[in-house]
PDB file of N, CA and C in Angstrom:
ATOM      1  N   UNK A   1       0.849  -1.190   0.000  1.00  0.00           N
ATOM      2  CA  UNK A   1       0.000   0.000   0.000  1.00  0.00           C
ATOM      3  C   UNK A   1       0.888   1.244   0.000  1.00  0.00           C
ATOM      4  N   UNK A   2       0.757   2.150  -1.004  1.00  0.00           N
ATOM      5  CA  UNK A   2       1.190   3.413  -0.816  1.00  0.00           C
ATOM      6  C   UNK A   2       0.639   4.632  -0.529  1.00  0.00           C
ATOM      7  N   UNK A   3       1.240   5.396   0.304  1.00  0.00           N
ATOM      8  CA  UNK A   3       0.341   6.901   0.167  1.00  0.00           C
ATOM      9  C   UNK A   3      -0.060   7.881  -0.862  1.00  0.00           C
ATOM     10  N   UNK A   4      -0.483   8.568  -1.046  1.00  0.00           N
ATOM     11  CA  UNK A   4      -0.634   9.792  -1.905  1.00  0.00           C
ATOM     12  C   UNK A   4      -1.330  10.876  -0.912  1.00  0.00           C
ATOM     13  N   UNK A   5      -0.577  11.694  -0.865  1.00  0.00           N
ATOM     14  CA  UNK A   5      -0.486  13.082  -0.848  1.00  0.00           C
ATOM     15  C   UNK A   5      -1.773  13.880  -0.618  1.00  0.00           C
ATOM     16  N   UNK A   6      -2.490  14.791  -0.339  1.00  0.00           N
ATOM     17  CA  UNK A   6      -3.854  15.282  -0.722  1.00  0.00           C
ATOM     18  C   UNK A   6      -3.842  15.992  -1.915  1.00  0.00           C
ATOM     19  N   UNK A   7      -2.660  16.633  -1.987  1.00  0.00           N
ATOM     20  CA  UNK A   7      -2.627  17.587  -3.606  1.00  0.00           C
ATOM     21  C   UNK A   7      -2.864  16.788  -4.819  1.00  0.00           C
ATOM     22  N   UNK A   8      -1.938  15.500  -4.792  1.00  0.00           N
ATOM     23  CA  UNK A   8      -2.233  14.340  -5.756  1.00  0.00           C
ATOM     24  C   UNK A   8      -3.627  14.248  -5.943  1.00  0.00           C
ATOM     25  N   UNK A   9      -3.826  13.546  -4.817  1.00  0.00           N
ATOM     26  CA  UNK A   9      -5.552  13.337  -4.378  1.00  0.00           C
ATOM     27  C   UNK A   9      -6.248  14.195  -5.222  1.00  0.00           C
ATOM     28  N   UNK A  10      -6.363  15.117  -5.155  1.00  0.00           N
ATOM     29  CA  UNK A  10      -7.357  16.528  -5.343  1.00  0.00           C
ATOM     30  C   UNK A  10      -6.630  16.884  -7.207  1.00  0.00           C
ATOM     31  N   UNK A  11      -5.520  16.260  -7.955  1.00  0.00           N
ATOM     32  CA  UNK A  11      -5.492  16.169  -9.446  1.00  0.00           C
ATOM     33  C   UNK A  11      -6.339  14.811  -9.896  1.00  0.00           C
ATOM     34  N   UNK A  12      -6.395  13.757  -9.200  1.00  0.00           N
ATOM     35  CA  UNK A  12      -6.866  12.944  -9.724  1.00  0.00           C
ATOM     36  C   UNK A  12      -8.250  13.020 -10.075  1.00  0.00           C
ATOM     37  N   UNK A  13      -8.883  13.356  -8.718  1.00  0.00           N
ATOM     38  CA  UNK A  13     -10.417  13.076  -8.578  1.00  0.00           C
ATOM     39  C   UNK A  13     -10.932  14.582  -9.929  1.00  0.00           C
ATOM     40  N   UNK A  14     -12.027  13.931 -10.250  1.00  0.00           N
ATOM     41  CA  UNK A  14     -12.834  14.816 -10.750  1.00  0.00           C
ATOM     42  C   UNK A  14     -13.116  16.155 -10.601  1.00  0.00           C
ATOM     43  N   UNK A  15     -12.761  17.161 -10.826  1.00  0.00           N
ATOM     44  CA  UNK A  15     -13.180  19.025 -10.315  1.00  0.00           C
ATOM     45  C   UNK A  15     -14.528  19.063 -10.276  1.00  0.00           C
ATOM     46  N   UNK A  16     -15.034  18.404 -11.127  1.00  0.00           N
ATOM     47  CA  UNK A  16     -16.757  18.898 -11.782  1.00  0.00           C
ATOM     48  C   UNK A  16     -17.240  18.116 -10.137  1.00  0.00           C
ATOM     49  N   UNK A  17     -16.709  17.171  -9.455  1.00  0.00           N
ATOM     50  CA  UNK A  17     -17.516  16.423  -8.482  1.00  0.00           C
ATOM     51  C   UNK A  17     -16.686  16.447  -7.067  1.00  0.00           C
ATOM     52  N   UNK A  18     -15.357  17.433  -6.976  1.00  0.00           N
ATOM     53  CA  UNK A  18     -14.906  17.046  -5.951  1.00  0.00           C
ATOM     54  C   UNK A  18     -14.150  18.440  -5.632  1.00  0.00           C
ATOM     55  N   UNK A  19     -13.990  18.915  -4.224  1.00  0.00           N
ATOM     56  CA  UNK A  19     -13.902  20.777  -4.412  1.00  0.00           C
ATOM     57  C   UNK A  19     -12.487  20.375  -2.481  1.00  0.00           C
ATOM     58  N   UNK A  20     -11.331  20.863  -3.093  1.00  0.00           N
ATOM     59  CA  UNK A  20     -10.664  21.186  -1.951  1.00  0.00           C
ATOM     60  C   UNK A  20     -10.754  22.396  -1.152  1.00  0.00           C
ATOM     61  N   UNK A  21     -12.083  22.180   0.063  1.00  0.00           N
ATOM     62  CA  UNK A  21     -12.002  23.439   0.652  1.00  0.00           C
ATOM     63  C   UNK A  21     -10.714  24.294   1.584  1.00  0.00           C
ATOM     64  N   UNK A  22     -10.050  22.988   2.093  1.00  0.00           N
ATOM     65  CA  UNK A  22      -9.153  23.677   2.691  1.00  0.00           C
ATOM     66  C   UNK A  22      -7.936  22.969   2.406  1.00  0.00           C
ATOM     67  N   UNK A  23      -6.691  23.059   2.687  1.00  0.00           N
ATOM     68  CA  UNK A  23      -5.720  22.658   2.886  1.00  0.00           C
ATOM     69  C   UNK A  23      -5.730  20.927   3.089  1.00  0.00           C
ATOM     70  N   UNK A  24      -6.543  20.469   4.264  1.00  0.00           N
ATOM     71  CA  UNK A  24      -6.852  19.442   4.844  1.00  0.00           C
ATOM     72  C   UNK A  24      -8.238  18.616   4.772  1.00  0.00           C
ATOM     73  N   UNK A  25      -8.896  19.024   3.862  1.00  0.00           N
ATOM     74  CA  UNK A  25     -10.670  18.358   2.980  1.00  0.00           C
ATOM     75  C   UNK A  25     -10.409  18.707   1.537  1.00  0.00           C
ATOM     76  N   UNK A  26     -11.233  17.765   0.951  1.00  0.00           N
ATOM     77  CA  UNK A  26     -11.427  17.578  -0.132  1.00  0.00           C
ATOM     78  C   UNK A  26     -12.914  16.903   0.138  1.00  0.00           C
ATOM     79  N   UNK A  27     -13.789  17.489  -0.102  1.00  0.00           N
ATOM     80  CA  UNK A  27     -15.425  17.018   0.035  1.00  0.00           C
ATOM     81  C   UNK A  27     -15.725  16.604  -1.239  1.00  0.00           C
ATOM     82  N   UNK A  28     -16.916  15.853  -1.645  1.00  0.00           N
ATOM     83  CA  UNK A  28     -17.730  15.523  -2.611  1.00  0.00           C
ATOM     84  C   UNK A  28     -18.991  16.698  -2.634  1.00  0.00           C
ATOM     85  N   UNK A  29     -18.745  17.615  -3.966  1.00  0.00           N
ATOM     86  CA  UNK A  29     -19.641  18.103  -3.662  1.00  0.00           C
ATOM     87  C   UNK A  29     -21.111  17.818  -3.954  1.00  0.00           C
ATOM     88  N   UNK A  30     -21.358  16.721  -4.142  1.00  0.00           N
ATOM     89  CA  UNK A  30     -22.963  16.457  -4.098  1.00  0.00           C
ATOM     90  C   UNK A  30     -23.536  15.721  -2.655  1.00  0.00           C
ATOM     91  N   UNK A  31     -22.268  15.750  -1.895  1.00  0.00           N
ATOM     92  CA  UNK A  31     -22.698  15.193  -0.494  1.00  0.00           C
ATOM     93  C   UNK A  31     -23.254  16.816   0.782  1.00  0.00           C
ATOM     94  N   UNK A  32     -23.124  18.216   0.235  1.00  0.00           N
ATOM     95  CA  UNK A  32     -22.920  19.223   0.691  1.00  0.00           C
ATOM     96  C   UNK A  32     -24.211  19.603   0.800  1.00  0.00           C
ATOM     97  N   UNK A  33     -24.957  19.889   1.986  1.00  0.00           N
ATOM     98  CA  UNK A  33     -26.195  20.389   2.218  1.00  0.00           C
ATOM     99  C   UNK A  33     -26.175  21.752   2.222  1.00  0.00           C
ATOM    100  N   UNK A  34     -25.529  22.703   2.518  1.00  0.00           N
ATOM    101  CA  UNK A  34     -25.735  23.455   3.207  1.00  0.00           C
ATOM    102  C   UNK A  34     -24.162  24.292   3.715  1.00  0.00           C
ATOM    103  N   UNK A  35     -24.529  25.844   4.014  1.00  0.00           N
ATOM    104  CA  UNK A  35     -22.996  26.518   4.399  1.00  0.00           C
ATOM    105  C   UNK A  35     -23.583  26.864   5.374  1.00  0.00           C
ATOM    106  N   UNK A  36     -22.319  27.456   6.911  1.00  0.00           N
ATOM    107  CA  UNK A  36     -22.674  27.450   7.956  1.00  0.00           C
ATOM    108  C   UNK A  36     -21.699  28.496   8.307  1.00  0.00           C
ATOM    109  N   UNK A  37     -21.290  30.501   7.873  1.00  0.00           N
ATOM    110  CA  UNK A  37     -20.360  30.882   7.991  1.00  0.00           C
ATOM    111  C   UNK A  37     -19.109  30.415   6.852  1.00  0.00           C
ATOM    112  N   UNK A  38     -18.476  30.138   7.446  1.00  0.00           N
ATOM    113  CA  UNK A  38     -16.843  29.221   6.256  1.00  0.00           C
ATOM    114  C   UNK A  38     -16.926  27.934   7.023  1.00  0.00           C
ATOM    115  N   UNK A  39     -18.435  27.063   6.958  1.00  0.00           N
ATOM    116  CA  UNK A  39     -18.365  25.746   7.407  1.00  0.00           C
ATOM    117  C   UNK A  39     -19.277  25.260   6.160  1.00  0.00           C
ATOM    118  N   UNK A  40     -18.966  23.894   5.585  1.00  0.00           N
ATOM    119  CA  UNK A  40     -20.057  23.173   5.588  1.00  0.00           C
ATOM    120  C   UNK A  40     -20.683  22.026   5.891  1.00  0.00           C
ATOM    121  N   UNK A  41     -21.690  22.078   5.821  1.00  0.00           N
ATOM    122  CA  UNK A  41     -22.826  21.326   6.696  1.00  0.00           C
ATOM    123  C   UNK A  41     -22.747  20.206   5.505  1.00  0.00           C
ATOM    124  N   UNK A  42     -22.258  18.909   5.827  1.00  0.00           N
ATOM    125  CA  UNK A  42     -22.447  17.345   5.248  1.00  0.00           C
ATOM    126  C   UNK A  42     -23.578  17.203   5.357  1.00  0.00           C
ATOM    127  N   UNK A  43     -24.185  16.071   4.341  1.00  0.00           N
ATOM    128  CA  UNK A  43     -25.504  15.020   4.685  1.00  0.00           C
ATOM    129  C   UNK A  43     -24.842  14.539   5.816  1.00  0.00           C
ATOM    130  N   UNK A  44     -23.867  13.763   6.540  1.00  0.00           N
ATOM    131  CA  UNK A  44     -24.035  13.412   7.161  1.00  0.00           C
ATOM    132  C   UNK A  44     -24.266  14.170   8.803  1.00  0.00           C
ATOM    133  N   UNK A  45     -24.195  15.449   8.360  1.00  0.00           N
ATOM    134  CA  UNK A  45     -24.074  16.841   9.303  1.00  0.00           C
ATOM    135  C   UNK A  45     -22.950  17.265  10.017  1.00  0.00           C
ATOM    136  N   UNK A  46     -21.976  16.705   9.265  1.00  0.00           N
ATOM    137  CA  UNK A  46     -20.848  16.965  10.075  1.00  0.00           C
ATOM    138  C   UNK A  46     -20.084  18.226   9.443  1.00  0.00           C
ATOM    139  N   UNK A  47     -19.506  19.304  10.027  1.00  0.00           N
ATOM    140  CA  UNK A  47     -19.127  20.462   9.846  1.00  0.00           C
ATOM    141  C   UNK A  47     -17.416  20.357   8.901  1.00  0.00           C
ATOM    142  N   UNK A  48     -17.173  20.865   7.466  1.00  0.00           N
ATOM    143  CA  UNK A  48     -15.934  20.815   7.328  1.00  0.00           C
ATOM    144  C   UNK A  48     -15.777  22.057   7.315  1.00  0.00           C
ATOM    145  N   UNK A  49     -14.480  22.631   7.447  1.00  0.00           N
ATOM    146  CA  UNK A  49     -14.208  23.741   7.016  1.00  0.00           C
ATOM    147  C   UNK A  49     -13.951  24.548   6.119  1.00  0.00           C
ATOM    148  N   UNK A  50     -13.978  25.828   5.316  1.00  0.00           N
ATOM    149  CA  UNK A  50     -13.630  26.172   4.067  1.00  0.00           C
ATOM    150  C   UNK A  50     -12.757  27.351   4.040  1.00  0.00           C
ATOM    151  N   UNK A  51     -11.906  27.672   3.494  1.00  0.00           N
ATOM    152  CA  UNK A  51     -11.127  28.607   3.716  1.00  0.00           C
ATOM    153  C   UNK A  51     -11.837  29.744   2.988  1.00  0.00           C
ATOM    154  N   UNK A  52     -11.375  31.132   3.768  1.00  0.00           N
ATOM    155  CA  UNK A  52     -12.112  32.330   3.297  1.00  0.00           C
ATOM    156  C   UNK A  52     -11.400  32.542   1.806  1.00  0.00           C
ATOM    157  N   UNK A  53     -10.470  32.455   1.587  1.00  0.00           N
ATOM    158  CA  UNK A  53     -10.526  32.123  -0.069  1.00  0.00           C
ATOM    159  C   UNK A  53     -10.418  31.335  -0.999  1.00  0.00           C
ATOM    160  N   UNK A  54     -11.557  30.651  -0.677  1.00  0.00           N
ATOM    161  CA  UNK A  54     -12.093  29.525  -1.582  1.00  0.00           C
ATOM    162  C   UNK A  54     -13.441  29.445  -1.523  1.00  0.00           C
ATOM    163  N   UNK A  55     -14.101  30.113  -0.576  1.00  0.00           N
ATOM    164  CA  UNK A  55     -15.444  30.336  -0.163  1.00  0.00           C
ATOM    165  C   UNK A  55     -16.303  30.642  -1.190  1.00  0.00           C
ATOM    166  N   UNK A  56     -15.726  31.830  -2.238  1.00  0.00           N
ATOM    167  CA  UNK A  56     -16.345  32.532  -2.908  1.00  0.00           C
ATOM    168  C   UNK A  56     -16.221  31.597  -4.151  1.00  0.00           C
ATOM    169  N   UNK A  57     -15.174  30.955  -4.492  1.00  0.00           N
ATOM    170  CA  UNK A  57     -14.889  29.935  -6.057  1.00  0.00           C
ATOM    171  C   UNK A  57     -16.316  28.522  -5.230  1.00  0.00           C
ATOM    172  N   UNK A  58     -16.272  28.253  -4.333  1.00  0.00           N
ATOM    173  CA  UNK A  58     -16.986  27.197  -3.900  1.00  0.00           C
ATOM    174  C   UNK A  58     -18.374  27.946  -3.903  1.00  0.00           C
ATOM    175  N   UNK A  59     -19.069  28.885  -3.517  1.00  0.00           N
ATOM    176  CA  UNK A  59     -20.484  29.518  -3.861  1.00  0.00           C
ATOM    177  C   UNK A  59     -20.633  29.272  -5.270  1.00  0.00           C
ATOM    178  N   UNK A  60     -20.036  29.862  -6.058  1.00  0.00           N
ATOM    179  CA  UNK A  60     -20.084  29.866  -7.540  1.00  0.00           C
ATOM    180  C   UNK A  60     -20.038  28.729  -8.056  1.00  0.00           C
ATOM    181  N   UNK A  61     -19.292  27.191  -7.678  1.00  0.00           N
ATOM    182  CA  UNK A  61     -19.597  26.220  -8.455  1.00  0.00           C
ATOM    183  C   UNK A  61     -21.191  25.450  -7.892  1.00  0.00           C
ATOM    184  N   UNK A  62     -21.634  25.723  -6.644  1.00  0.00           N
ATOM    185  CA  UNK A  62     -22.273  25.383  -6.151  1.00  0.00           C
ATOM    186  C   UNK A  62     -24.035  25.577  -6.585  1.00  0.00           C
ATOM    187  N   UNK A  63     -23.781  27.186  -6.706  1.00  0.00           N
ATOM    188  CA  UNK A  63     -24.545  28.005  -7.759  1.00  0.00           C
ATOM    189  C   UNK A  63     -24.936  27.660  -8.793  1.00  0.00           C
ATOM    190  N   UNK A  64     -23.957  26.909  -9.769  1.00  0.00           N
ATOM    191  CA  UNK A  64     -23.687  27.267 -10.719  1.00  0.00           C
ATOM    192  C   UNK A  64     -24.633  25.244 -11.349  1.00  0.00           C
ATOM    193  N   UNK A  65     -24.748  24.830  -9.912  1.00  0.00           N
ATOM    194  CA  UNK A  65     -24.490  23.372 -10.374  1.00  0.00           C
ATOM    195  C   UNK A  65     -25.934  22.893  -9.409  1.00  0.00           C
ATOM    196  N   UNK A  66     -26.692  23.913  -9.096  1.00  0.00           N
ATOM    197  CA  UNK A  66     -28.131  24.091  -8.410  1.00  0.00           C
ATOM    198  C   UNK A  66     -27.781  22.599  -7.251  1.00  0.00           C
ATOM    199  N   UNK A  67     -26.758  22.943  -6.333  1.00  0.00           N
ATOM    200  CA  UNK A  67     -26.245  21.855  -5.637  1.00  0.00           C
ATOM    201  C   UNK A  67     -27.050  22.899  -3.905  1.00  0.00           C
ATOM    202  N   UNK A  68     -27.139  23.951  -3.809  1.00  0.00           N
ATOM    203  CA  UNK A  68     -27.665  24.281  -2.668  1.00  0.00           C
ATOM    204  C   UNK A  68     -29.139  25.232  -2.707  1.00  0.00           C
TER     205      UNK A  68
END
């Protein structure tokens, strides 16, 4: 078993389906209910975080993709 990286991580996966909010997440964004401040609210309700600049590129795909 080898590791990979999160940056790796976050070239591989899909953009259209997968959004690095911070440094340390990489969410699915069709799993995303909901924003909470620079949090968001999972289906499963659990809070990730989003960095204040990425907040605004993450509204806009979100927007853009009638996901909230």
């Amino acid at each position: 078993m080898s590791l990979i990286s999160l940056t790796a991580l976050n070239e591989i996966l899909p953009s259209s389906k997968f959004f690095k909010s911070q440094k340390s997440f990489i969410v699915n964004l069709s799993r995303i209910e909901g924003t909470e401040g620079n949090l968001l609210i999972m289906d499963s309700k659990r809070k990730v975080p989003v960095s204040k600049t990425l907040k605004g590129e993450l509204i806009a795909i979100l927007n853009k993709g009638n996901l909230l």
